[in-house]
N, C-alpha and C. Protein backbone atom coordinates (compact mmCIF):
# COMPACT_ATOMS: atom_id res chain seq x y z
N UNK A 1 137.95 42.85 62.74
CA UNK A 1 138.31 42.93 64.16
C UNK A 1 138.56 41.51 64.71
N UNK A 2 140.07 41.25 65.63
CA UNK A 2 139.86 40.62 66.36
C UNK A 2 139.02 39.51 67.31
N UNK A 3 139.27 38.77 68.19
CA UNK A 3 138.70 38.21 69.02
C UNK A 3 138.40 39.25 70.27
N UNK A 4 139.95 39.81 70.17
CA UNK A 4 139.88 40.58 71.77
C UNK A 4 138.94 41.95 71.54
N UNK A 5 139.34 42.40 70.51
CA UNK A 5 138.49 43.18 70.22
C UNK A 5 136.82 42.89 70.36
N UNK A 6 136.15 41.61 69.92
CA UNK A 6 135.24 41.43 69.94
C UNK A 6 134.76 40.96 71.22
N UNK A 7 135.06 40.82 72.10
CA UNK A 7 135.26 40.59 74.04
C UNK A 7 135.41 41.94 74.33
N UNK A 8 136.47 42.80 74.25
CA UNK A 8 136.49 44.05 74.55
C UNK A 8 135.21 44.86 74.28
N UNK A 9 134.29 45.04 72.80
CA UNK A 9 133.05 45.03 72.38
C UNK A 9 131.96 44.83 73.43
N UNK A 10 132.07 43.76 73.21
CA UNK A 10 131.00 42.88 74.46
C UNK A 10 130.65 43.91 75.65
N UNK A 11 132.08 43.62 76.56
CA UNK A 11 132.28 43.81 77.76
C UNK A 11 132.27 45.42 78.12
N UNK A 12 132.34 46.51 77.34
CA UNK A 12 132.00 47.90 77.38
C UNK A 12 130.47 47.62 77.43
N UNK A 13 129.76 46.96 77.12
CA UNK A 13 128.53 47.40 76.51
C UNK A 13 127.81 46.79 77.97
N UNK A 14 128.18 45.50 78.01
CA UNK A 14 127.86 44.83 79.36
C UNK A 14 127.95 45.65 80.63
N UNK A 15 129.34 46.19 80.73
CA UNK A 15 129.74 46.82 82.17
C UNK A 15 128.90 48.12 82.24
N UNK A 16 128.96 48.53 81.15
CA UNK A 16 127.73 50.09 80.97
C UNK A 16 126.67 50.13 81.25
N UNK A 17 125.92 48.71 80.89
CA UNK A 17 124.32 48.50 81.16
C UNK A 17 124.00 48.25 82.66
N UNK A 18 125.37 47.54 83.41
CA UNK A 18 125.25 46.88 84.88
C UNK A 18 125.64 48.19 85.58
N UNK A 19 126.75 49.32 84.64
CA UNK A 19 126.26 50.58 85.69
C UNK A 19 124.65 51.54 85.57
N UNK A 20 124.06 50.96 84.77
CA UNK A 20 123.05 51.86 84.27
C UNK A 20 123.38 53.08 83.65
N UNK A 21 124.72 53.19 82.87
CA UNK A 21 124.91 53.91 82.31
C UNK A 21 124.22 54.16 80.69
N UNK A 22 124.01 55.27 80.37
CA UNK A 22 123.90 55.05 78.70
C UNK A 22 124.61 54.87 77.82
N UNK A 23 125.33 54.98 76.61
CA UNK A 23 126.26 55.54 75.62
C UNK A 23 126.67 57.15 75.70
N UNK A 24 125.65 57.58 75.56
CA UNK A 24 125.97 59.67 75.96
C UNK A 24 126.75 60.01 77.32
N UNK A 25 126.07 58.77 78.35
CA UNK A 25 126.54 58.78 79.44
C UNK A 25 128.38 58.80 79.59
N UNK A 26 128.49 57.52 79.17
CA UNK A 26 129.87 56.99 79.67
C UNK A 26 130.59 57.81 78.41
N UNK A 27 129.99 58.63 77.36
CA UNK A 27 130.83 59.27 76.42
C UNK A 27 131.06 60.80 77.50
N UNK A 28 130.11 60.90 78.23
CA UNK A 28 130.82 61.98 78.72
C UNK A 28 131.97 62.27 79.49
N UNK A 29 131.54 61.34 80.20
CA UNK A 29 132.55 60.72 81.39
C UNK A 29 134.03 60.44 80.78
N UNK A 30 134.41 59.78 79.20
CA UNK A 30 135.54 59.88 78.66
C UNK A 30 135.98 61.03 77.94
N UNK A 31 135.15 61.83 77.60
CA UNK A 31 135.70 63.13 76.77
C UNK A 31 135.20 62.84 75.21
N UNK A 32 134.39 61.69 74.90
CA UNK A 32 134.61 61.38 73.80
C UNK A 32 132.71 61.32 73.09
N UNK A 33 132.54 61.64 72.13
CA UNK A 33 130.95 61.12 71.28
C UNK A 33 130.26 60.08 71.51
N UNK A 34 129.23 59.79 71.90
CA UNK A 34 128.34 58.90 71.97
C UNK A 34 128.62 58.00 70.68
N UNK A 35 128.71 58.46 69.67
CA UNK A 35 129.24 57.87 68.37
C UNK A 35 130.38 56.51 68.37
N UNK A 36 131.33 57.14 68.99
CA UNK A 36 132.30 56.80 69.46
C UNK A 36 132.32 54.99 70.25
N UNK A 37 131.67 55.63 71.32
CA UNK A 37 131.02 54.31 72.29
C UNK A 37 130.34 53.17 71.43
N UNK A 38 129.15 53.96 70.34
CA UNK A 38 128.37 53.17 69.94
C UNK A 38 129.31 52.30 68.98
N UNK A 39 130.55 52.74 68.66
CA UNK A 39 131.49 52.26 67.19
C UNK A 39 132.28 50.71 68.10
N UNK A 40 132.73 51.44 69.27
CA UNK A 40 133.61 50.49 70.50
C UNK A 40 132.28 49.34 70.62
N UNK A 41 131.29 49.27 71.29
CA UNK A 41 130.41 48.23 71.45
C UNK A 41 129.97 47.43 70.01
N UNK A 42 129.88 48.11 69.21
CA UNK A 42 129.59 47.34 67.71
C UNK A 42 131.17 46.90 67.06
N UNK A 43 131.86 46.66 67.84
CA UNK A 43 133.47 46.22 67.42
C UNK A 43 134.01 47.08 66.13
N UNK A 44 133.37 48.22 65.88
CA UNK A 44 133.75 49.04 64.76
C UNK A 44 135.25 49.60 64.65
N UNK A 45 135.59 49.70 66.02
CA UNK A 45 136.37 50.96 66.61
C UNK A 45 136.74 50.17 67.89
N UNK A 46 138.22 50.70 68.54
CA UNK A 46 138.22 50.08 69.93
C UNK A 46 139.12 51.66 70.20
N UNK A 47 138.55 51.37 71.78
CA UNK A 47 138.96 52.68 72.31
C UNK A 47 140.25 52.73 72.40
N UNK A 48 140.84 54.17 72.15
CA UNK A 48 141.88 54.54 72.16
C UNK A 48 143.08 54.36 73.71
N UNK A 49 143.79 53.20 73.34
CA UNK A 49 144.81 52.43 74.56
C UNK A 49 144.81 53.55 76.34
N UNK A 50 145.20 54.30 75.93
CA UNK A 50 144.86 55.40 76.87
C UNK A 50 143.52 55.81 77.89
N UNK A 51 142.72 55.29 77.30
CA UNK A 51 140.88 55.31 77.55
C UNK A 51 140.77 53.82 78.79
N UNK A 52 141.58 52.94 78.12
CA UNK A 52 141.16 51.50 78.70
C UNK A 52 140.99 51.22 80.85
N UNK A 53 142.54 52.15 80.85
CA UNK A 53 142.29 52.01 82.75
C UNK A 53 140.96 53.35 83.26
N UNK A 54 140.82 54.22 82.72
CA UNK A 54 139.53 54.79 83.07
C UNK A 54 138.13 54.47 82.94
N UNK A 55 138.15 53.56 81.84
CA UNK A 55 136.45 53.21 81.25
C UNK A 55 136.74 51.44 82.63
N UNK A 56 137.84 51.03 82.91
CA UNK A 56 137.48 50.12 83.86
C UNK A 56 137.40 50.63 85.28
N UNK A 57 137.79 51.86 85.31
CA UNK A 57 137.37 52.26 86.73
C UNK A 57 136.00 52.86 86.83
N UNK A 58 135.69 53.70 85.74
CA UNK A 58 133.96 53.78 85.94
C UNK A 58 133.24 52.58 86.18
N UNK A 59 133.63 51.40 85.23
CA UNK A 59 132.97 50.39 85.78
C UNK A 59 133.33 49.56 87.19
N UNK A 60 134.22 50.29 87.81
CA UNK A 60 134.51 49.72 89.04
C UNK A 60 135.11 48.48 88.65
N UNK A 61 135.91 47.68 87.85
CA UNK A 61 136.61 46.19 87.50
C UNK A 61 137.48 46.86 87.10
N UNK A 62 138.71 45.57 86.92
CA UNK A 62 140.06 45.89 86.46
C UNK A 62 140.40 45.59 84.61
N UNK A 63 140.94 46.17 84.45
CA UNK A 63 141.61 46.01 82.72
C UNK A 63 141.49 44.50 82.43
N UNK A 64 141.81 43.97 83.38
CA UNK A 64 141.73 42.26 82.48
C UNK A 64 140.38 42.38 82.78
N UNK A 65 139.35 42.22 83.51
CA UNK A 65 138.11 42.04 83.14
C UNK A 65 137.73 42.16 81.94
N UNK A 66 137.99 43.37 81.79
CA UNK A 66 137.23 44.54 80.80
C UNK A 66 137.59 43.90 79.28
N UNK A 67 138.90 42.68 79.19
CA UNK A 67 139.22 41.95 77.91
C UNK A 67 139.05 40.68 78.20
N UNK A 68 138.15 40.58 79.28
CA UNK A 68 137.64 39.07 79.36
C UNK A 68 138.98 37.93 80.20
N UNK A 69 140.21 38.84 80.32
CA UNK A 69 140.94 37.79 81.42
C UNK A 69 140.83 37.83 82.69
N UNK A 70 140.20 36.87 83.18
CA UNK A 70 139.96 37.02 84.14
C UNK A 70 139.24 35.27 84.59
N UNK A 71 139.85 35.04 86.16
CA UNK A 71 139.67 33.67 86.94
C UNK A 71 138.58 33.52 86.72
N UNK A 72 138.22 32.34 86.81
CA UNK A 72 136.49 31.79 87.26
C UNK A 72 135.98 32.11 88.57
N UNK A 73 136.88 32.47 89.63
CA UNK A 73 136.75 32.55 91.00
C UNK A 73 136.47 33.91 90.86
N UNK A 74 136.76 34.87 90.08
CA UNK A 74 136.84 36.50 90.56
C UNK A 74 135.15 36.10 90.98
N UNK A 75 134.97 37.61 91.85
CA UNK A 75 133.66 37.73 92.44
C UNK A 75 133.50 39.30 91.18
N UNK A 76 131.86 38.59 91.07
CA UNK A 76 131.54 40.18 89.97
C UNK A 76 130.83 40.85 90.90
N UNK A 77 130.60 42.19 90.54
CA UNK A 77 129.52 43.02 91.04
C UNK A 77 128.36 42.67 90.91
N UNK A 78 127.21 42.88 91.83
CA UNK A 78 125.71 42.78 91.61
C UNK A 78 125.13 43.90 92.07
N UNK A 79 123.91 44.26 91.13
CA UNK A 79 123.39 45.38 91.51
C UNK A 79 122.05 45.10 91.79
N UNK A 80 121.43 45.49 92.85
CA UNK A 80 120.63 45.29 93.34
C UNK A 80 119.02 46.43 93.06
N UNK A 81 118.16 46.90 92.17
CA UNK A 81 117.74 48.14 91.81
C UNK A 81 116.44 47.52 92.89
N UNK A 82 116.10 49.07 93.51
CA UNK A 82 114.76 48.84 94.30
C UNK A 82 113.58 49.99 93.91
N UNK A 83 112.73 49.72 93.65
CA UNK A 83 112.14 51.06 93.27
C UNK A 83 110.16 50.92 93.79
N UNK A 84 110.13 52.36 94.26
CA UNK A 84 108.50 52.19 94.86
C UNK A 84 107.76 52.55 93.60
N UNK A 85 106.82 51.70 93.20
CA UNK A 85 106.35 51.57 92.33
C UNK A 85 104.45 51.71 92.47
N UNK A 86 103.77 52.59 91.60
CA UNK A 86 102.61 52.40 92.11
C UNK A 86 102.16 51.75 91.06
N UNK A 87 101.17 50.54 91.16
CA UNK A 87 100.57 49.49 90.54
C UNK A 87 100.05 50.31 89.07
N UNK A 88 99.36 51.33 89.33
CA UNK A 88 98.11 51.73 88.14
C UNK A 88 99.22 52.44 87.18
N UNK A 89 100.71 52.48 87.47
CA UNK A 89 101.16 53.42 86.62
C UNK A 89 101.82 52.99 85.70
N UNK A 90 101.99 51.30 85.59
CA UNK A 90 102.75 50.29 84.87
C UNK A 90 101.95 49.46 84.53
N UNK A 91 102.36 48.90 83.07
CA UNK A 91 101.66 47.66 83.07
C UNK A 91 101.98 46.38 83.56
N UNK A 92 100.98 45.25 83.92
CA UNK A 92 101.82 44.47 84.85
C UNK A 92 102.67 43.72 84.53
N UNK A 93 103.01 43.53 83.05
CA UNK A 93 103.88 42.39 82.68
C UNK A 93 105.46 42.66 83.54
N UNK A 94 105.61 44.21 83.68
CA UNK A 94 106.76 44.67 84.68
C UNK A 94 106.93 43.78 85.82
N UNK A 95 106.30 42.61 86.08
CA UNK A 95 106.00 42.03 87.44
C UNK A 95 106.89 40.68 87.06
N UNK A 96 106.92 40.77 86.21
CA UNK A 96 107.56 39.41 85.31
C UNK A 96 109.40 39.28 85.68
N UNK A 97 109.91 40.38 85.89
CA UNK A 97 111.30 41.23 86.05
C UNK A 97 111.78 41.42 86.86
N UNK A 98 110.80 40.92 88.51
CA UNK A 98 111.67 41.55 89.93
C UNK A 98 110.38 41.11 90.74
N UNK A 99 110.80 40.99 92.10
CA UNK A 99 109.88 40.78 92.40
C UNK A 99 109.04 41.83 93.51
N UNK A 100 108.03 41.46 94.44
CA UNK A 100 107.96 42.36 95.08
C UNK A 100 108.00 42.35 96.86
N UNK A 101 108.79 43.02 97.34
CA UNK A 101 108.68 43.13 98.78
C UNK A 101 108.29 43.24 99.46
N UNK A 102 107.60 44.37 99.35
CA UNK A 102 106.01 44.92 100.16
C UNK A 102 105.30 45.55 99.45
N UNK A 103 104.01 45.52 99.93
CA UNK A 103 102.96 45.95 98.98
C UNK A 103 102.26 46.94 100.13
N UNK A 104 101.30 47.84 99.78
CA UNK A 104 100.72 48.49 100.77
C UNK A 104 99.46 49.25 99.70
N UNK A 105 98.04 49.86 100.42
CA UNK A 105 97.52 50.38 99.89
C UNK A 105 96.93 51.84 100.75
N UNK A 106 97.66 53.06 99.63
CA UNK A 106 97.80 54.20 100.04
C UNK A 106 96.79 55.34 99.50
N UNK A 107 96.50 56.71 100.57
CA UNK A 107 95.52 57.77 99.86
C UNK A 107 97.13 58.11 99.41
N UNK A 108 96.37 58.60 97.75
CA UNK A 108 97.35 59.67 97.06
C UNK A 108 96.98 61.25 97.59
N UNK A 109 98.06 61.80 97.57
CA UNK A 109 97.57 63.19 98.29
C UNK A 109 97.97 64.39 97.10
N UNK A 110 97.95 64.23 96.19
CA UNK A 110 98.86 64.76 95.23
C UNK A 110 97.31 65.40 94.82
N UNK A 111 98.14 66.70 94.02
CA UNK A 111 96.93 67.26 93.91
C UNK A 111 95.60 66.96 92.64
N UNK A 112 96.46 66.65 91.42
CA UNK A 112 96.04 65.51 90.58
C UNK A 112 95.21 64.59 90.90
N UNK A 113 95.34 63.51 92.05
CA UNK A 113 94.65 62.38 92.50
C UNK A 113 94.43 62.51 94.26
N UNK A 114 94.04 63.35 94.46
CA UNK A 114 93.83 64.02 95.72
C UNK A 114 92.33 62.58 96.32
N UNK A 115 92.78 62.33 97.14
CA UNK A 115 92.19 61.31 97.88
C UNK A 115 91.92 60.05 97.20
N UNK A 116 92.68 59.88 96.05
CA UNK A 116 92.74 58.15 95.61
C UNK A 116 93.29 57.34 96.41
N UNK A 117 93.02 56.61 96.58
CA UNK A 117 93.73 55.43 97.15
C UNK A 117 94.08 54.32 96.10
N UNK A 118 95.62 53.62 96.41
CA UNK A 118 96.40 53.38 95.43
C UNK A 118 97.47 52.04 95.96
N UNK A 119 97.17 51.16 94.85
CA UNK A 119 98.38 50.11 95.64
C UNK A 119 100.01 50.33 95.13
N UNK A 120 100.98 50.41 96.24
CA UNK A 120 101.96 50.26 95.88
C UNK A 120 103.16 50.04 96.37
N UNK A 121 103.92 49.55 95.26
CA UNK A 121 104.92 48.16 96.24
C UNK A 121 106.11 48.39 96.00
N UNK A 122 107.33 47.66 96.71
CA UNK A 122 108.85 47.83 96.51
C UNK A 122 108.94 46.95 95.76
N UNK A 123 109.48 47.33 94.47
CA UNK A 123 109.85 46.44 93.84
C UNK A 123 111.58 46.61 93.57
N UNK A 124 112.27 44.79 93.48
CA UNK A 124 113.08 44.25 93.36
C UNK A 124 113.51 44.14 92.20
N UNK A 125 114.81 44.48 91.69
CA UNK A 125 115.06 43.46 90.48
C UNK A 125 116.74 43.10 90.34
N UNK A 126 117.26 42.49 90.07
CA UNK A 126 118.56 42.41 89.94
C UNK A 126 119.09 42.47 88.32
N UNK A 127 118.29 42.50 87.72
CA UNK A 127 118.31 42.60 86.39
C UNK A 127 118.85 43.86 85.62
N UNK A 128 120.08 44.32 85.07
CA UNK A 128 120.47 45.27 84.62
C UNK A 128 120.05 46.15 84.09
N UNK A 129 118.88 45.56 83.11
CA UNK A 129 118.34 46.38 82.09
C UNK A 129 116.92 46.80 82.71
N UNK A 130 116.51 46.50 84.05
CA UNK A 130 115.62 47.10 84.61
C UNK A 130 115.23 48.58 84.37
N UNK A 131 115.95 49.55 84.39
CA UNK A 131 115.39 50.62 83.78
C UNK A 131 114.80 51.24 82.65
N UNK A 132 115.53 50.04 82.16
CA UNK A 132 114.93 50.57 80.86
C UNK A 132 113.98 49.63 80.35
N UNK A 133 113.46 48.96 81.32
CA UNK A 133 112.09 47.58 80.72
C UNK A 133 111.52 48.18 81.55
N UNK A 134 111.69 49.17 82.78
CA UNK A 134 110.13 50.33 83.17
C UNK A 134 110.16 51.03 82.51
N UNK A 135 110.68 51.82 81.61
CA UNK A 135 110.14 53.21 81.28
C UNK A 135 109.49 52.53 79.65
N UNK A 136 110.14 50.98 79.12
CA UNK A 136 108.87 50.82 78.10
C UNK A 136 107.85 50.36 78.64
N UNK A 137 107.65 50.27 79.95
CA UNK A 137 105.99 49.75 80.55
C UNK A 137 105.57 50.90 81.73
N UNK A 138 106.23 51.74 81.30
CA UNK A 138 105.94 53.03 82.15
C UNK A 138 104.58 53.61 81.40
N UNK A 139 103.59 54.16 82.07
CA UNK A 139 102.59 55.44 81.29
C UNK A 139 102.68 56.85 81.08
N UNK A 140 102.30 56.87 80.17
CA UNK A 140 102.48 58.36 79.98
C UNK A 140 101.94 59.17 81.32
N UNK A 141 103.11 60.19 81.18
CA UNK A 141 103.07 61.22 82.31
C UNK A 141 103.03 60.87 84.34
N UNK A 142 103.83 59.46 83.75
CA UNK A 142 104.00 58.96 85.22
C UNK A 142 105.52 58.87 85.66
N UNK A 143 106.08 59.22 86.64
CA UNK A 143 107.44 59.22 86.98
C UNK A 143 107.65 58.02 88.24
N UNK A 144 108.52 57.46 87.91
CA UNK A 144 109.51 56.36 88.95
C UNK A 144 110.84 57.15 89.41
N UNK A 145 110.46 56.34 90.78
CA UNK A 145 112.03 56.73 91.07
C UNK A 145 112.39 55.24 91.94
N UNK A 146 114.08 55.21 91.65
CA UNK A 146 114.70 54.25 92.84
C UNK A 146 115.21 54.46 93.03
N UNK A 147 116.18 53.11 93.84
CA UNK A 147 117.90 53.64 93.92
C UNK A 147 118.25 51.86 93.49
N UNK A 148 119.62 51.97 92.91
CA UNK A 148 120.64 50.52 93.58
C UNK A 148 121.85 50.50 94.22
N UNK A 149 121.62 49.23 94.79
CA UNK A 149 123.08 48.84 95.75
C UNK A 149 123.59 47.66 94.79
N UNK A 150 125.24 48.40 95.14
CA UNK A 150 126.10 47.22 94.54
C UNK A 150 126.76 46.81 95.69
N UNK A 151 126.78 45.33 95.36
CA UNK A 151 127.25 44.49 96.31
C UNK A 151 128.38 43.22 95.35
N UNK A 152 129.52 43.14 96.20
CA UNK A 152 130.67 42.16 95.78
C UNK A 152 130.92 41.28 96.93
N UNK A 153 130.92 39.97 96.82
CA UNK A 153 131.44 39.15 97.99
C UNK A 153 130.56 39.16 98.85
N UNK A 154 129.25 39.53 98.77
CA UNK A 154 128.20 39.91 100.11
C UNK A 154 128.39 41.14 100.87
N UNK A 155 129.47 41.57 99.96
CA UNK A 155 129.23 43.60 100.84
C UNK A 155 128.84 44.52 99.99
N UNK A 156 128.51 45.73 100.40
CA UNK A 156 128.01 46.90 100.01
C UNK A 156 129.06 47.51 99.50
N UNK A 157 129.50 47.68 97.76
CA UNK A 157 130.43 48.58 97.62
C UNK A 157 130.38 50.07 97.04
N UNK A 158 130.81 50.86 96.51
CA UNK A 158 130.77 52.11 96.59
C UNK A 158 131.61 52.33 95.50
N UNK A 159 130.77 52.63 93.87
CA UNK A 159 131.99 52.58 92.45
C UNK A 159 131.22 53.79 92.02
N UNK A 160 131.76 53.94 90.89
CA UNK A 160 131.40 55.25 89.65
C UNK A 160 130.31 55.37 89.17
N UNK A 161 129.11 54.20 89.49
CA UNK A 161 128.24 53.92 88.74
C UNK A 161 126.62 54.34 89.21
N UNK A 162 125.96 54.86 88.83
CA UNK A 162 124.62 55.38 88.84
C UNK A 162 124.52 54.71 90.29
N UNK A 163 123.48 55.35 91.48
CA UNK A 163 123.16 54.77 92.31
C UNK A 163 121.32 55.06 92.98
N UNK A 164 121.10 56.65 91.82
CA UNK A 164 119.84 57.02 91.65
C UNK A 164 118.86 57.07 90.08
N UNK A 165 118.12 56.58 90.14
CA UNK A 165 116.82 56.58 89.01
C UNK A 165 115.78 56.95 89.05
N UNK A 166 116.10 58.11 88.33
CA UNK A 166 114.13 58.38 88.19
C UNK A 166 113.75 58.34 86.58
N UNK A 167 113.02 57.55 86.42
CA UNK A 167 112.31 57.16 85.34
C UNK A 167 111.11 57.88 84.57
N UNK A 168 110.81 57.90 82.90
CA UNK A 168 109.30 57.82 82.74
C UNK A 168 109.41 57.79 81.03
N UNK A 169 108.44 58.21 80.58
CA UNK A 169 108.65 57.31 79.11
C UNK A 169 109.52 58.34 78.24
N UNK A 170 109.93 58.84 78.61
CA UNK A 170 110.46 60.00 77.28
C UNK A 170 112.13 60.03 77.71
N UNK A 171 112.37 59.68 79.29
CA UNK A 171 113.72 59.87 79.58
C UNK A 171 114.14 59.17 81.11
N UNK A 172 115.20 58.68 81.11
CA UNK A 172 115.73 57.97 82.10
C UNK A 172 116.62 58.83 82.80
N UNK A 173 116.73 58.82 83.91
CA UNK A 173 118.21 59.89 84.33
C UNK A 173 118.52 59.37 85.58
N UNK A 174 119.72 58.70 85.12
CA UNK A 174 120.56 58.31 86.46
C UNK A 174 121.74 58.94 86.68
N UNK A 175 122.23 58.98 87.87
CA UNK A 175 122.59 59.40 88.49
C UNK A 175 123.14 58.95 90.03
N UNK A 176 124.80 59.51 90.71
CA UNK A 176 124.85 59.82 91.84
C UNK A 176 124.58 60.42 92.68
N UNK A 177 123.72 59.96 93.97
CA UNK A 177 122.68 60.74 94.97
C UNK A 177 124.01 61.61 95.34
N UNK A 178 125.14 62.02 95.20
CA UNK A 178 126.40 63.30 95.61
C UNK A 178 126.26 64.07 94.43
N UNK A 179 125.45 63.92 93.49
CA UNK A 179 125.64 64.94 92.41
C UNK A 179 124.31 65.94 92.23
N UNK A 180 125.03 67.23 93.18
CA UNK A 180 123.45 67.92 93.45
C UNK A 180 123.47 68.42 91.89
N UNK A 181 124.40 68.97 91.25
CA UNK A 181 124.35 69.84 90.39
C UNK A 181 123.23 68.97 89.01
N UNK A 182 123.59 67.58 88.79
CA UNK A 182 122.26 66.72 88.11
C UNK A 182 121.25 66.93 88.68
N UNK A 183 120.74 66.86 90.10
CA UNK A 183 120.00 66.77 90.69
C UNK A 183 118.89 67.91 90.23
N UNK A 184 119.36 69.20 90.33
CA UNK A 184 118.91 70.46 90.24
C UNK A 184 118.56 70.62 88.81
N UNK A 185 119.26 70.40 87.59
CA UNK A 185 118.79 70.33 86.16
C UNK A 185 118.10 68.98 86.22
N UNK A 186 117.51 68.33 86.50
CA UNK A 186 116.86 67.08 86.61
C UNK A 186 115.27 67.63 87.05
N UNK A 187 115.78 68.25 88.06
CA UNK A 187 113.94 68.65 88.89
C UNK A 187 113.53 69.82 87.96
N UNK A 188 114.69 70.62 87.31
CA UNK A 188 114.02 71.72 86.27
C UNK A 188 113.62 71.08 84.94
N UNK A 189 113.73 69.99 84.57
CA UNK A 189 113.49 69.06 83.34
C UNK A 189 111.96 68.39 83.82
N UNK A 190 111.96 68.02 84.97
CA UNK A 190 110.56 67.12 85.34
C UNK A 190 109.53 68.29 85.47
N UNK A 191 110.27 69.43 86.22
CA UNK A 191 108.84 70.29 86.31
C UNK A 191 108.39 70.44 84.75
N UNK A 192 109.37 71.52 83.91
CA UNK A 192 109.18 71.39 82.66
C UNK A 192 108.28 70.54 81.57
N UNK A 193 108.13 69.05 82.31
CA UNK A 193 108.01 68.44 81.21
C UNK A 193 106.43 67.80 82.13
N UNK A 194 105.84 68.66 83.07
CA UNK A 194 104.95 68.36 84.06
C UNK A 194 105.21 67.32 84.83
N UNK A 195 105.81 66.38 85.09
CA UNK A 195 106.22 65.20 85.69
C UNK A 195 105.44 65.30 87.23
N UNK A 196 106.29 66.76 87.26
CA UNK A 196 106.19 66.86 89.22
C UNK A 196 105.56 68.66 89.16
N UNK A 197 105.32 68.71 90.39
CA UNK A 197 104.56 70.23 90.70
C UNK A 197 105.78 70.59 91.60
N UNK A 198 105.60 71.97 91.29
CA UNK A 198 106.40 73.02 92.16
C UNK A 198 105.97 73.37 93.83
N UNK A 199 107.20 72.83 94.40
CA UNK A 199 106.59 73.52 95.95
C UNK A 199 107.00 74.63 96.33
């Protein structure tokens, strides 16, 4: 393979992680195998010419990005992930990764921990791979949730890319807060898997 190819490589794998997308993910979204993706990011394989202006609009950037041409001046996306986090349910090295905003100490009312009181804080991170460096310092049978904002130039923009997370050690699932139909197989997966109780 190529150079461009090996930039093209790169830059799928990059733009995927900054949407919080997975491999299964963005294979769905093209019509194509997780296999597939994994062949394109390991420079095995490059996606089929046809694929190229859609896999840059999920990532919200243009075709030259996506092969590395592109000014020094362009402005990139930043994603901003925020997530309420309760202290006892992570370990703290997670603290290392983002920082924190507010902190507060709360009764849990849940029926599980019915009158604990519990510290817990907004946490920050700008870091891409944030989701997936909580759910390896996540505990068993504990669920996160956040959201992120993407921002270009100092505004709030609005692309293809995950904008909800709920976390825990066995599975990540992001998602657009407009996509009830995830939404609904998501809460039948957490009850399932005890995460959350039925109201």
């Amino acid at each position: 393979m190529d150079n461009t190819n090996t930039v093209l490589a790169e830059n799928i794998q990059k733009y995927r992680k900054k949407c919080g997308l997975t491999q299964e993910d963005l294979a769905k979204k093209l019509g194509v195998t997780f296999q597939a993706v994994s062949k394109w990011e390991n420079s095995k394989a490059a996606p089929d010419i046809t694929l190229i202006p859609t896999i840059a609009k999920i990532f919200n950037i243009t075709t030259d990005d996506l092969f590395g041409n592109y000014e020094e001046d362009v402005e990139t996306t930043v994603c901003e992930f925020n997530f309420g986090l309760c202290l006892d349910d992570f370990a703290r090295e997670i603290l290392e990764y983002g920082d924190i905003k507010e902190c507060c100490v709360v009764k849990n009312e849940q029926r599980d921990h019915k009158n604990k009181w519990e510290v817990r804080i907004h946490f920050v991170s700008k870091n891409t791979d944030i989701p997936y460096i909580l759910q390896r310092y996540i505990k068993k049978g504990c669920l996160a949730d956040g959201y992120c904002v993407y921002y270009r130039n100092g505004k709030i923009i609005d692309n293809e890319c995950p904008n909800k997370f709920y976390i825990c050690q066995e599975k990540i699932w992001a998602y657009k807060n407009t996509d009830s139909k995830f939404v609904k197989e998501m809460i039948k997966q957490q009850l399932d898997m005890g995460l959350i109780d039925e109201e």
